[in-house]
PDB file of N, CA and C in Angstrom:
ATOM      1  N   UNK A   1     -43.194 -37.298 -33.902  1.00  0.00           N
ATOM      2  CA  UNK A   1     -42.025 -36.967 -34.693  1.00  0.00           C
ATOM      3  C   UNK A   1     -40.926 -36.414 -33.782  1.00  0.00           C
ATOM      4  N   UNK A   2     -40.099 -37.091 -34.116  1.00  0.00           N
ATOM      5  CA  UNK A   2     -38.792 -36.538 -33.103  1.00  0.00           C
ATOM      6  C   UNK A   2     -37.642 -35.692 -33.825  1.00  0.00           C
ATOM      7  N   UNK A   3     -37.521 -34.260 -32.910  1.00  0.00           N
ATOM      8  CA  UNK A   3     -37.090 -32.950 -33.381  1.00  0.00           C
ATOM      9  C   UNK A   3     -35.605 -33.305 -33.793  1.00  0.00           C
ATOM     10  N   UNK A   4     -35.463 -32.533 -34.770  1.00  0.00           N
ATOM     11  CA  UNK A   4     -33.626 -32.933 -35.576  1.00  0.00           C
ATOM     12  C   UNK A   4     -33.059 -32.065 -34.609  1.00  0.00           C
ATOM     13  N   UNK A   5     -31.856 -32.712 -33.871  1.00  0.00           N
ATOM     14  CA  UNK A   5     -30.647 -31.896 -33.108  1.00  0.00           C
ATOM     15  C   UNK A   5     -30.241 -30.846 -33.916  1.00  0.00           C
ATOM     16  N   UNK A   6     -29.829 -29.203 -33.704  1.00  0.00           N
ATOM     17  CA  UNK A   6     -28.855 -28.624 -34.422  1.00  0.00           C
ATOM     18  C   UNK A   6     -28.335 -27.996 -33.945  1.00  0.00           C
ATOM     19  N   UNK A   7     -27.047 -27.079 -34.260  1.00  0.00           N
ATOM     20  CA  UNK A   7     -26.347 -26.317 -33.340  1.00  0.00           C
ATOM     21  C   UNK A   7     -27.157 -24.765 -33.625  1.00  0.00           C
ATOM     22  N   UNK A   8     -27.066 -23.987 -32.694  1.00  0.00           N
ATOM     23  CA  UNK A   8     -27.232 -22.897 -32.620  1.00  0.00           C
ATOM     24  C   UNK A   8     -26.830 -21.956 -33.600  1.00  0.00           C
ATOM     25  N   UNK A   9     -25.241 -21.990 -33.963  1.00  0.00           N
ATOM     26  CA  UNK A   9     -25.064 -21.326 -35.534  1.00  0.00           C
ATOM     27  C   UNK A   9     -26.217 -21.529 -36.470  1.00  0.00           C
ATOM     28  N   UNK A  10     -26.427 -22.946 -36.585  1.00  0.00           N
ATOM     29  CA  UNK A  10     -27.631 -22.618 -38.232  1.00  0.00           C
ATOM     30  C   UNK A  10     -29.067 -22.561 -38.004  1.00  0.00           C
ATOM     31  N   UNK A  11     -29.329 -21.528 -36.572  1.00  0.00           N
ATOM     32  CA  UNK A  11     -30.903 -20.987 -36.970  1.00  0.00           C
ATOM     33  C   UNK A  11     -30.781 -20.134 -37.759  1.00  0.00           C
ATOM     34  N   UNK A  12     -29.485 -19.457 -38.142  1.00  0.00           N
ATOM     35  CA  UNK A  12     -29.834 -17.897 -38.793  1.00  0.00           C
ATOM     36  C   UNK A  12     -29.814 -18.384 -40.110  1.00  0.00           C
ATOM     37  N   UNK A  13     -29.487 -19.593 -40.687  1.00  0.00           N
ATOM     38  CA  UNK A  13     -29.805 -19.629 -41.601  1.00  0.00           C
ATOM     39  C   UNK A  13     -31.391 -20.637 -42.057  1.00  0.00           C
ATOM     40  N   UNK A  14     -31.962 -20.938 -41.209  1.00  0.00           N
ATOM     41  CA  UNK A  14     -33.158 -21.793 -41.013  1.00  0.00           C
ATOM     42  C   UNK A  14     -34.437 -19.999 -41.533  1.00  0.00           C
ATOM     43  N   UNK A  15     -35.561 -21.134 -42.324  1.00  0.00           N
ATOM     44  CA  UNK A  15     -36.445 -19.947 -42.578  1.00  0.00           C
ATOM     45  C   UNK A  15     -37.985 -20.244 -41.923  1.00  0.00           C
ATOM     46  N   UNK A  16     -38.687 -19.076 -41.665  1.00  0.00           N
ATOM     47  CA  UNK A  16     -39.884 -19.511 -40.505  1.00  0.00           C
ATOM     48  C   UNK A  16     -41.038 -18.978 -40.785  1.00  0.00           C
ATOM     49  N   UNK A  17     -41.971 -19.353 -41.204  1.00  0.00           N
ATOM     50  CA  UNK A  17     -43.205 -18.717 -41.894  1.00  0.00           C
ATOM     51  C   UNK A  17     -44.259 -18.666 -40.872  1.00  0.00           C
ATOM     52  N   UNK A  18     -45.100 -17.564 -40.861  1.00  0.00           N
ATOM     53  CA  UNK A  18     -46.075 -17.673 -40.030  1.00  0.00           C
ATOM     54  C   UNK A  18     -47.260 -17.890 -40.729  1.00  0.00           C
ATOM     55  N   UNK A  19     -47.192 -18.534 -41.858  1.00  0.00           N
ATOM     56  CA  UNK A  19     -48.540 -19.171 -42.223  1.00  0.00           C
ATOM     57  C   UNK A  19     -48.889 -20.930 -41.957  1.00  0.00           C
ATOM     58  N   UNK A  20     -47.842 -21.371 -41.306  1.00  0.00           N
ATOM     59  CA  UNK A  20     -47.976 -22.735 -40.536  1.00  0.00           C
ATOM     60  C   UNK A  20     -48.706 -22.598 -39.297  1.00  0.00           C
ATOM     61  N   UNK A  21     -49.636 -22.617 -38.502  1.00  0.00           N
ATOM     62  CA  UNK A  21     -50.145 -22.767 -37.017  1.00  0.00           C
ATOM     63  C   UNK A  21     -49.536 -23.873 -36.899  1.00  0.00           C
ATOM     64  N   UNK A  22     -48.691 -23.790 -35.649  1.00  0.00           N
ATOM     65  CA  UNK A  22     -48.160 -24.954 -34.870  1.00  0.00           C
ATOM     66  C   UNK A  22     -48.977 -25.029 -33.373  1.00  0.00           C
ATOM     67  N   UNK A  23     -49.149 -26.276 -32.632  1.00  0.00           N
ATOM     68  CA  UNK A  23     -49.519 -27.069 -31.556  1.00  0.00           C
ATOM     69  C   UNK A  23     -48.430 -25.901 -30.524  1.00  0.00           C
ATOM     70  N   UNK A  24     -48.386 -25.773 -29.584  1.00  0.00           N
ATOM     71  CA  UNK A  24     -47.500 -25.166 -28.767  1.00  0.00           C
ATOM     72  C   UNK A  24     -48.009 -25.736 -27.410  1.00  0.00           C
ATOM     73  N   UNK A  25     -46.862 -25.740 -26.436  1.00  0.00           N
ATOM     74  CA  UNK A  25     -47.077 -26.289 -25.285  1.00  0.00           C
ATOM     75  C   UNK A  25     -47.909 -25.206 -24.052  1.00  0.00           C
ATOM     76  N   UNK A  26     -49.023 -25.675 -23.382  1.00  0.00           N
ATOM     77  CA  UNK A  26     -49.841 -24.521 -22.878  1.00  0.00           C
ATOM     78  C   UNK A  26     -49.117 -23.488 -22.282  1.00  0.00           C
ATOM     79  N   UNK A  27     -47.837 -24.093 -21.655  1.00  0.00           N
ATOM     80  CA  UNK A  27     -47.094 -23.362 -20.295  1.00  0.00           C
ATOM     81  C   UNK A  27     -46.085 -22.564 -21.013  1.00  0.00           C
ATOM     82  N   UNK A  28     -46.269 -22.385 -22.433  1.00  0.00           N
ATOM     83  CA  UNK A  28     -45.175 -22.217 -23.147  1.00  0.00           C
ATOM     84  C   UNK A  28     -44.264 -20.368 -22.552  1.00  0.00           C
ATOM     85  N   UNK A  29     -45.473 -19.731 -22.335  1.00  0.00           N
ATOM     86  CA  UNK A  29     -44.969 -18.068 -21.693  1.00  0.00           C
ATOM     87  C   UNK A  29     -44.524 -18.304 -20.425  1.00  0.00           C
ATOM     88  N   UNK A  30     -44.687 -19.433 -19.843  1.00  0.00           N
ATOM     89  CA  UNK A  30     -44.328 -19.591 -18.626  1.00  0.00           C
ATOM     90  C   UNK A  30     -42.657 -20.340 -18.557  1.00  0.00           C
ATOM     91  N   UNK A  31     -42.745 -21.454 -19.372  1.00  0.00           N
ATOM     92  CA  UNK A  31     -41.665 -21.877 -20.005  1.00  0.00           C
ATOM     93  C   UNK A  31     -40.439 -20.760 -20.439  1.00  0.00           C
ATOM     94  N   UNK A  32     -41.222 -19.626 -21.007  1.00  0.00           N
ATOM     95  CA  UNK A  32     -40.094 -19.071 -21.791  1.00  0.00           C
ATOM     96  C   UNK A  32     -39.707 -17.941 -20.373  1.00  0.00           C
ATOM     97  N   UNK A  33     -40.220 -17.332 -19.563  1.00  0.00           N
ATOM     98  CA  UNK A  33     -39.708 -16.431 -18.308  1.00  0.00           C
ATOM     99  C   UNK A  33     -39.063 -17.346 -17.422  1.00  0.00           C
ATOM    100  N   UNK A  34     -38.863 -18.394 -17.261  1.00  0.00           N
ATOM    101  CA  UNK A  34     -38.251 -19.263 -16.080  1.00  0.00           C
ATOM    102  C   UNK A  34     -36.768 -19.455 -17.163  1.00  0.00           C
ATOM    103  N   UNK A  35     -36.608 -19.950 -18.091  1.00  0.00           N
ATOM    104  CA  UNK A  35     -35.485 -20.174 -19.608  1.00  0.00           C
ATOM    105  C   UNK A  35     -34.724 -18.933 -19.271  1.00  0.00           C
ATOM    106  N   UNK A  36     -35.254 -17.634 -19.834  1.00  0.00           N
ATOM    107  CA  UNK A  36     -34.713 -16.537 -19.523  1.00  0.00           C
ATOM    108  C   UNK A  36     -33.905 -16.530 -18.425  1.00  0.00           C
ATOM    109  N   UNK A  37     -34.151 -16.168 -16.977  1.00  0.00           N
ATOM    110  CA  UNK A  37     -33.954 -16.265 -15.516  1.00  0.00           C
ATOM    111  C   UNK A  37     -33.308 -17.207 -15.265  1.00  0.00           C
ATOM    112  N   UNK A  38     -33.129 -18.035 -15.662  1.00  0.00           N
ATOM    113  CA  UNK A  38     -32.052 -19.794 -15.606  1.00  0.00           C
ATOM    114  C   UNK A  38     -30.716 -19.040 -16.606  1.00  0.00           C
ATOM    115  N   UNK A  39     -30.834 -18.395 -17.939  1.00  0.00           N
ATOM    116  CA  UNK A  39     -30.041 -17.853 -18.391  1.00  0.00           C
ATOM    117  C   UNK A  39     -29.263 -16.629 -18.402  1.00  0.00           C
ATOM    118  N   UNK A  40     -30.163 -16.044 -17.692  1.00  0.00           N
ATOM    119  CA  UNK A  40     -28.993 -14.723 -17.056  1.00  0.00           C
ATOM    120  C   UNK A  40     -28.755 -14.890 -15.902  1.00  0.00           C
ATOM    121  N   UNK A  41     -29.343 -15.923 -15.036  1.00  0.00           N
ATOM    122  CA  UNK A  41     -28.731 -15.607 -13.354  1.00  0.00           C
ATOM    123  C   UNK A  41     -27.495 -17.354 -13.226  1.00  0.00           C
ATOM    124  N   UNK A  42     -28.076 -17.922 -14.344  1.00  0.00           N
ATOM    125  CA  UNK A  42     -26.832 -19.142 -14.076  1.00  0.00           C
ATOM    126  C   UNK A  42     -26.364 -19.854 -15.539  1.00  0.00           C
ATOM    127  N   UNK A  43     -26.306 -19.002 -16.610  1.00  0.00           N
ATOM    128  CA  UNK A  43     -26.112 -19.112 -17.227  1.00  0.00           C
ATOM    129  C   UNK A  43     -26.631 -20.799 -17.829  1.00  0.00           C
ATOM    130  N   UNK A  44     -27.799 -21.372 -16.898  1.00  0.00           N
ATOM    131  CA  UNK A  44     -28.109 -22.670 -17.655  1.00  0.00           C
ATOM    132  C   UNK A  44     -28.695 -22.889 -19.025  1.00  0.00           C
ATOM    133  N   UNK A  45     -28.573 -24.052 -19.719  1.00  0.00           N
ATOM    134  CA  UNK A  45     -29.150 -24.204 -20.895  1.00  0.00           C
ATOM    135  C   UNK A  45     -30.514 -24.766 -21.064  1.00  0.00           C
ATOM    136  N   UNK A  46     -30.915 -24.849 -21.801  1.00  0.00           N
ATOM    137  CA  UNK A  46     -32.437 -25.547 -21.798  1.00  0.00           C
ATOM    138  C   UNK A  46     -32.462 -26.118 -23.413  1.00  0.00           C
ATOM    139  N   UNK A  47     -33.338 -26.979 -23.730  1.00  0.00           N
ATOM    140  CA  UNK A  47     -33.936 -27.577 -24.732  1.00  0.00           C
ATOM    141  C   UNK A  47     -34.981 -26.989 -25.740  1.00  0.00           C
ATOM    142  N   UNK A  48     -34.991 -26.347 -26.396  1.00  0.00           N
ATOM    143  CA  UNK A  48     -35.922 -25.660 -27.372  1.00  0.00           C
ATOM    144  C   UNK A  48     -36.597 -26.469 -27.817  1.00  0.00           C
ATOM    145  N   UNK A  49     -37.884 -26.166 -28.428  1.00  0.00           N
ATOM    146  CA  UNK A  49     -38.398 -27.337 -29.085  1.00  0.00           C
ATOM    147  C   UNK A  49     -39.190 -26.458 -30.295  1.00  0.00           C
ATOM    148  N   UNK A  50     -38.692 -26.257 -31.551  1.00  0.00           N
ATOM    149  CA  UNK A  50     -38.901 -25.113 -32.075  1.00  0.00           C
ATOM    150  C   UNK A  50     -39.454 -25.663 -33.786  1.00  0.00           C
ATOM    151  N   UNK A  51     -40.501 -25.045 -34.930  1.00  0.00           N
ATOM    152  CA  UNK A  51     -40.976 -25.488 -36.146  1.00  0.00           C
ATOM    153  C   UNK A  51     -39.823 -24.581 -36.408  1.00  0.00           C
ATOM    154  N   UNK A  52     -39.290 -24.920 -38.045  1.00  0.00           N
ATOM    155  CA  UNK A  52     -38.882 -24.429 -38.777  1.00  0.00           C
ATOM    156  C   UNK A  52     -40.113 -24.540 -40.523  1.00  0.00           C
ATOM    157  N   UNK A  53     -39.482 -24.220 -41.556  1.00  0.00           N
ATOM    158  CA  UNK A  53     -40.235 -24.417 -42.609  1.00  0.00           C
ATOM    159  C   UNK A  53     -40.326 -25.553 -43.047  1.00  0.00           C
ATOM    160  N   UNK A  54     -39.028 -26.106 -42.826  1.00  0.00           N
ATOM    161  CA  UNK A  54     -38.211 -27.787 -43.079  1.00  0.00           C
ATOM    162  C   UNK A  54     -39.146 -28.537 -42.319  1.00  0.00           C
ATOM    163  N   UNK A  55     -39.105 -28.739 -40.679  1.00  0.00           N
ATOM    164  CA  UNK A  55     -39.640 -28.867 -40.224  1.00  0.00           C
ATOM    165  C   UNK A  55     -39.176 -28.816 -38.584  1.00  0.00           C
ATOM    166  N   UNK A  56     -39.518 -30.124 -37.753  1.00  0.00           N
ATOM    167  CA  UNK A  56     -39.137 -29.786 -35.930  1.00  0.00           C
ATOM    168  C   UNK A  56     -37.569 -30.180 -35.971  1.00  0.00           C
ATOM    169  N   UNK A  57     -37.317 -29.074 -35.041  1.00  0.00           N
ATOM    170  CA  UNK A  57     -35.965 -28.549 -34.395  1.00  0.00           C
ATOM    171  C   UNK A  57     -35.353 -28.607 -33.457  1.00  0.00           C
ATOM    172  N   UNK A  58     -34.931 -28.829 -32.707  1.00  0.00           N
ATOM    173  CA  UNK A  58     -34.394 -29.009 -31.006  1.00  0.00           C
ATOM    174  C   UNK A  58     -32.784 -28.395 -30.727  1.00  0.00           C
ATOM    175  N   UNK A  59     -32.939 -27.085 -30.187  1.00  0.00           N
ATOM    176  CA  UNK A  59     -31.528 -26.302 -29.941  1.00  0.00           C
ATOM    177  C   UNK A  59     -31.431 -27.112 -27.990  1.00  0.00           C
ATOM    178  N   UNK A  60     -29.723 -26.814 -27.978  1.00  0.00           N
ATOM    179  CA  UNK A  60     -29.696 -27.172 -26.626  1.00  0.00           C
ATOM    180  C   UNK A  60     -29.099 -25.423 -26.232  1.00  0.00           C
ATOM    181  N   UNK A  61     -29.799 -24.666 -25.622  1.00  0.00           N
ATOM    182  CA  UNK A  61     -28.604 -23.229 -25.617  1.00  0.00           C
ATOM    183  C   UNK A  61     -29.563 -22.649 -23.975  1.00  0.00           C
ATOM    184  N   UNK A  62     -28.765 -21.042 -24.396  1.00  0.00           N
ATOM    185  CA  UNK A  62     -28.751 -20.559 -23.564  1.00  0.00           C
ATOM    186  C   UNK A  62     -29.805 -19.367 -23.446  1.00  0.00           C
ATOM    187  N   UNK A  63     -31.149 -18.598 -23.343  1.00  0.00           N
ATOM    188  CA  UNK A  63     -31.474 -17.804 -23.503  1.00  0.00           C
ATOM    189  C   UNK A  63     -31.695 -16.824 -23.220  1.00  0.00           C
ATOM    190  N   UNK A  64     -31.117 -15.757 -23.551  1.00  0.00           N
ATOM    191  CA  UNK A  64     -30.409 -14.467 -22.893  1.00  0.00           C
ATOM    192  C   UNK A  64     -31.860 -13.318 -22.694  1.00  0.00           C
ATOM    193  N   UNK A  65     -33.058 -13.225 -23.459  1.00  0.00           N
ATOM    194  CA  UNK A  65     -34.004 -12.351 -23.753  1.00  0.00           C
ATOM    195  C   UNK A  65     -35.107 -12.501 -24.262  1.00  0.00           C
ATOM    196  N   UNK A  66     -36.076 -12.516 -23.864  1.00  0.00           N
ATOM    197  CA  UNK A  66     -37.478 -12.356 -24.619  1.00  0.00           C
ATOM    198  C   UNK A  66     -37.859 -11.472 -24.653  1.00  0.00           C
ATOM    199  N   UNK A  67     -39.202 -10.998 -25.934  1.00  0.00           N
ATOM    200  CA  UNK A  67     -39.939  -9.902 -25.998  1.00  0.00           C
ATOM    201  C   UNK A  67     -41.042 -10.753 -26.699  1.00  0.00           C
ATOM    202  N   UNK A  68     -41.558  -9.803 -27.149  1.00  0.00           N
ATOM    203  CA  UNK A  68     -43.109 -10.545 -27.347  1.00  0.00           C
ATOM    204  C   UNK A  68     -43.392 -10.674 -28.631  1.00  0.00           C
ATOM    205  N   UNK A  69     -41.760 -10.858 -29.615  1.00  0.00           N
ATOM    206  CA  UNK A  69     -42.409 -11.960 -30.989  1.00  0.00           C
ATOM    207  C   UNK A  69     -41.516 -12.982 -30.668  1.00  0.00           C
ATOM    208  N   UNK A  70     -40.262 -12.638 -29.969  1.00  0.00           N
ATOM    209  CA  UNK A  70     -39.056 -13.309 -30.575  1.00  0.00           C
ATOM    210  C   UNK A  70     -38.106 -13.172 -29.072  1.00  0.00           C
ATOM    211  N   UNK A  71     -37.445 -14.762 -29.232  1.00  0.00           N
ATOM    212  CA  UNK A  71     -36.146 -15.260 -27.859  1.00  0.00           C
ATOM    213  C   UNK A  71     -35.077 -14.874 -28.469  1.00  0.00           C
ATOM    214  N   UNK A  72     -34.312 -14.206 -27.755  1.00  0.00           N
ATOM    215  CA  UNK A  72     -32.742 -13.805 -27.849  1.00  0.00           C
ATOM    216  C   UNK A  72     -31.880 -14.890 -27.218  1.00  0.00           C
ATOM    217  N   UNK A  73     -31.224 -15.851 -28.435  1.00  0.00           N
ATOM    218  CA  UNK A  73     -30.228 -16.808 -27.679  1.00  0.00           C
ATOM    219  C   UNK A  73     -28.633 -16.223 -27.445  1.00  0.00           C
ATOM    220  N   UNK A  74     -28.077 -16.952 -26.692  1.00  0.00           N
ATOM    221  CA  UNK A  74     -26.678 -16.103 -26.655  1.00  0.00           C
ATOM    222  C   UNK A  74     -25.971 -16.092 -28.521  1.00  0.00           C
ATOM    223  N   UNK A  75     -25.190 -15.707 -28.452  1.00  0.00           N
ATOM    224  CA  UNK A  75     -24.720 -14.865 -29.948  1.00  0.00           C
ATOM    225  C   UNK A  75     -25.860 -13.665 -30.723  1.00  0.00           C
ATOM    226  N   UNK A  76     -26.784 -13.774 -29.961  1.00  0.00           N
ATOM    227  CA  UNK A  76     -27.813 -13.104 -31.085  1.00  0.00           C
ATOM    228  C   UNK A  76     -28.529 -13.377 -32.033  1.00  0.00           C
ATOM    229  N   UNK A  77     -28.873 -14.812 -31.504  1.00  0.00           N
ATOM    230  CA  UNK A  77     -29.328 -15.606 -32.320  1.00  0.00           C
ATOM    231  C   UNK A  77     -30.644 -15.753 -32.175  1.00  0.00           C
ATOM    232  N   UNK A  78     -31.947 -15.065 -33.282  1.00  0.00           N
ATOM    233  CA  UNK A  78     -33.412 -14.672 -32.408  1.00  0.00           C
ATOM    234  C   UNK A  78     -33.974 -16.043 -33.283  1.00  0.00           C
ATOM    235  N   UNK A  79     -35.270 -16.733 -32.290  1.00  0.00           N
ATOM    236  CA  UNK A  79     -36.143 -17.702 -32.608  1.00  0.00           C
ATOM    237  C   UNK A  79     -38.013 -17.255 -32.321  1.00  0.00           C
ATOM    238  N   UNK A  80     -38.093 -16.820 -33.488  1.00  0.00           N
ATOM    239  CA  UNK A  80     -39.970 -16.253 -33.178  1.00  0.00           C
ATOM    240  C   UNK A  80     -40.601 -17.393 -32.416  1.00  0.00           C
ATOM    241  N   UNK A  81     -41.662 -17.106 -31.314  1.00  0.00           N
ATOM    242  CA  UNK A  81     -41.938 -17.367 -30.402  1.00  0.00           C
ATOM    243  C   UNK A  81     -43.049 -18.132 -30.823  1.00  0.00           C
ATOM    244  N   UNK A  82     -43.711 -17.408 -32.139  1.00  0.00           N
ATOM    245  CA  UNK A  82     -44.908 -18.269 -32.812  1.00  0.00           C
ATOM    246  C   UNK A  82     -44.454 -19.526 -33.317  1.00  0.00           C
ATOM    247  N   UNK A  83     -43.208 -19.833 -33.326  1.00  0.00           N
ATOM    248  CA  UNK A  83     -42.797 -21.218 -34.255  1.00  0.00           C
ATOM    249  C   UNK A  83     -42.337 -22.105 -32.891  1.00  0.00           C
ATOM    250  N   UNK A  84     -42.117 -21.680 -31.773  1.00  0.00           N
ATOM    251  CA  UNK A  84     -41.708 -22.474 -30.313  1.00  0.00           C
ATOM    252  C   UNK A  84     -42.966 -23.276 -29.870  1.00  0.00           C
ATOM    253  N   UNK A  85     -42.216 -24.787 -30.271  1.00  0.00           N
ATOM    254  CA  UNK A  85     -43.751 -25.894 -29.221  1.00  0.00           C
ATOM    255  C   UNK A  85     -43.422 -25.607 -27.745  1.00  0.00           C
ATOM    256  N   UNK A  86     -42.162 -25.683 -27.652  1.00  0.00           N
ATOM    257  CA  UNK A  86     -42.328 -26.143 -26.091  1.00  0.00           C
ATOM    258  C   UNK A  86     -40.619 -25.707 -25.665  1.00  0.00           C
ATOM    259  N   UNK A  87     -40.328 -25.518 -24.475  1.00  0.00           N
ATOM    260  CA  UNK A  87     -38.742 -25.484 -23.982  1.00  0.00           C
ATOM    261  C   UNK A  87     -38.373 -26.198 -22.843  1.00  0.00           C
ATOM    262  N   UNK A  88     -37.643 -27.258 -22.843  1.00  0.00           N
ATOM    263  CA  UNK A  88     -37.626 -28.049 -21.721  1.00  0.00           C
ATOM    264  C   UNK A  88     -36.453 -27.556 -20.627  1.00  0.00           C
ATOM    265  N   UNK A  89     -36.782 -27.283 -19.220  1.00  0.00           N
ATOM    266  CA  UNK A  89     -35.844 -26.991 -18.178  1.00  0.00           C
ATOM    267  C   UNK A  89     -34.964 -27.680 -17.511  1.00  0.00           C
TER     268      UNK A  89
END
């Protein structure tokens, strides 16, 4: 299944349940500290590859922060980490 493009404005309105288990990509913590570090030292973007309730998602952005539920994209725009398959570099 191939992930619907969207802009970054409408995750905040996208809804995310954690009673779905999603597939996630193995390298995915590894994925997400290199994303980070690409985004604060060169401001690059990366490819999200993210479940929603609807269903798969694909942001193209920038990611400013992680912690250990949830990615901080630039605007302040948070994506729980349990709903992330994969982030491409």
């Amino acid at each position: 299944m191939k992930p619907e493009l969207i802009e970054k404005e409408r995750i905040s309105a996208l809804t995310f349940s954690d009673s779905q288990p999603i597939q996630q990509h193995p390298e995915l913590s590894s994925q997400i500290e290199k994303a980070t570090i690409l985004g604060n030292s060169h401001h690059s973007k990366v490819s999200i590859i993210f479940q929603d309730d609807a269903g798969l998602k694909r942001v193209d952005t920038t990611i400013w922060a992680a912690g250990m539920k949830f990615i901080c994209l630039k605007g302040g725009v948070w994506i729980p980490i349990a709903r992330i398959v994969e982030i491409k570099l």
